[in-house]
Protein backbone atom coordinates (compact mmCIF):
# COMPACT_ATOMS: atom_id res chain seq x y z
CA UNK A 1 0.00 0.00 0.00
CA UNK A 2 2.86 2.43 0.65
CA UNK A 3 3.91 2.60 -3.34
CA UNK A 4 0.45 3.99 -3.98
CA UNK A 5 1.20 7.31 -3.12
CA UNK A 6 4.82 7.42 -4.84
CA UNK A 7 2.49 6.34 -7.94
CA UNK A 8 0.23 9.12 -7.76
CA UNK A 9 2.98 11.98 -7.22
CA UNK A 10 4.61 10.23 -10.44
CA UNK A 11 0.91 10.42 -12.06
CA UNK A 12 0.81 13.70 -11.16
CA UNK A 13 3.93 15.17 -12.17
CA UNK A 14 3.11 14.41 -15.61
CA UNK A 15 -0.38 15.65 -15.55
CA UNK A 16 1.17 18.76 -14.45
CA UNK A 17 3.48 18.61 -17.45
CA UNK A 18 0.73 18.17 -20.13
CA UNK A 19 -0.73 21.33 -18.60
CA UNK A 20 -3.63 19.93 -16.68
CA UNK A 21 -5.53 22.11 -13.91
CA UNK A 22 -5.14 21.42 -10.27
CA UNK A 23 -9.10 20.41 -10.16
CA UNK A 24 -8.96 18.21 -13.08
CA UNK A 25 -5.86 16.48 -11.87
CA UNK A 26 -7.18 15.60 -8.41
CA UNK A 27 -10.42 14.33 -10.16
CA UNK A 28 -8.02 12.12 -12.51
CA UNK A 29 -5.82 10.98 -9.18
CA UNK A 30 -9.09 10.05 -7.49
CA UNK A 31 -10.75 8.03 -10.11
CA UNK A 32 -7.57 6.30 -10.42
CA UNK A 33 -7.52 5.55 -6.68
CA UNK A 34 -10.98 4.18 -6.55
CA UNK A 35 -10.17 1.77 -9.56
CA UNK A 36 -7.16 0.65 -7.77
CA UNK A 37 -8.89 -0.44 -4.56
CA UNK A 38 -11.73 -1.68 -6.40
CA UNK A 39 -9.68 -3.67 -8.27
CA UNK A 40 -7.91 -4.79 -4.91
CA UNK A 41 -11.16 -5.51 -3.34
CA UNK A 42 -12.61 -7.64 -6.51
CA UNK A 43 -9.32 -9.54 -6.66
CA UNK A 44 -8.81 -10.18 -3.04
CA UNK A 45 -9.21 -13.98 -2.68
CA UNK A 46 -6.26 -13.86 -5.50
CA UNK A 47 -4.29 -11.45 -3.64
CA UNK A 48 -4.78 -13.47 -0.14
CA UNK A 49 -3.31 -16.68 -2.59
CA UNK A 50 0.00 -14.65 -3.75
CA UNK A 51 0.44 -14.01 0.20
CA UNK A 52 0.66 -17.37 1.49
C-alpha cells in the first residue's frame, strides 16, 4: 500500500506537465484511486493466494 502514493505523485507530475488544472488532476488521481482499490477488493481472494 505504501507505493500507492509514490504512484500518484509520479501520475501527477506528468499531468502537471501536459498542462492539466489542479481540479482536473485531483479528479483524474481520485478516479484512479478508486479503480485501484476496487480492483484490490474484486481480486482479493487472489491477492490473499500470492500471500501465502
Amino acid at each position: 500500500m505504501e507505493s500507492l502514493p509514490v504512484r500518484k505523485t509520479g501520475v501527477n507530475a506528468m499531468l502537471i506537465h501536459q498542462g492539466m488544472e489542479q481540479p482536473e488532476r485531483l479528479t483524474q488521481l481520485n478516479q484512479m484511486a478508486i479503480t485501484q482499490i476496487t480492483s484490490l477488493l474484486r481480486h482479493k481472494d487472489q491477492t490473499k493466494k500470492l500471500n501465502t
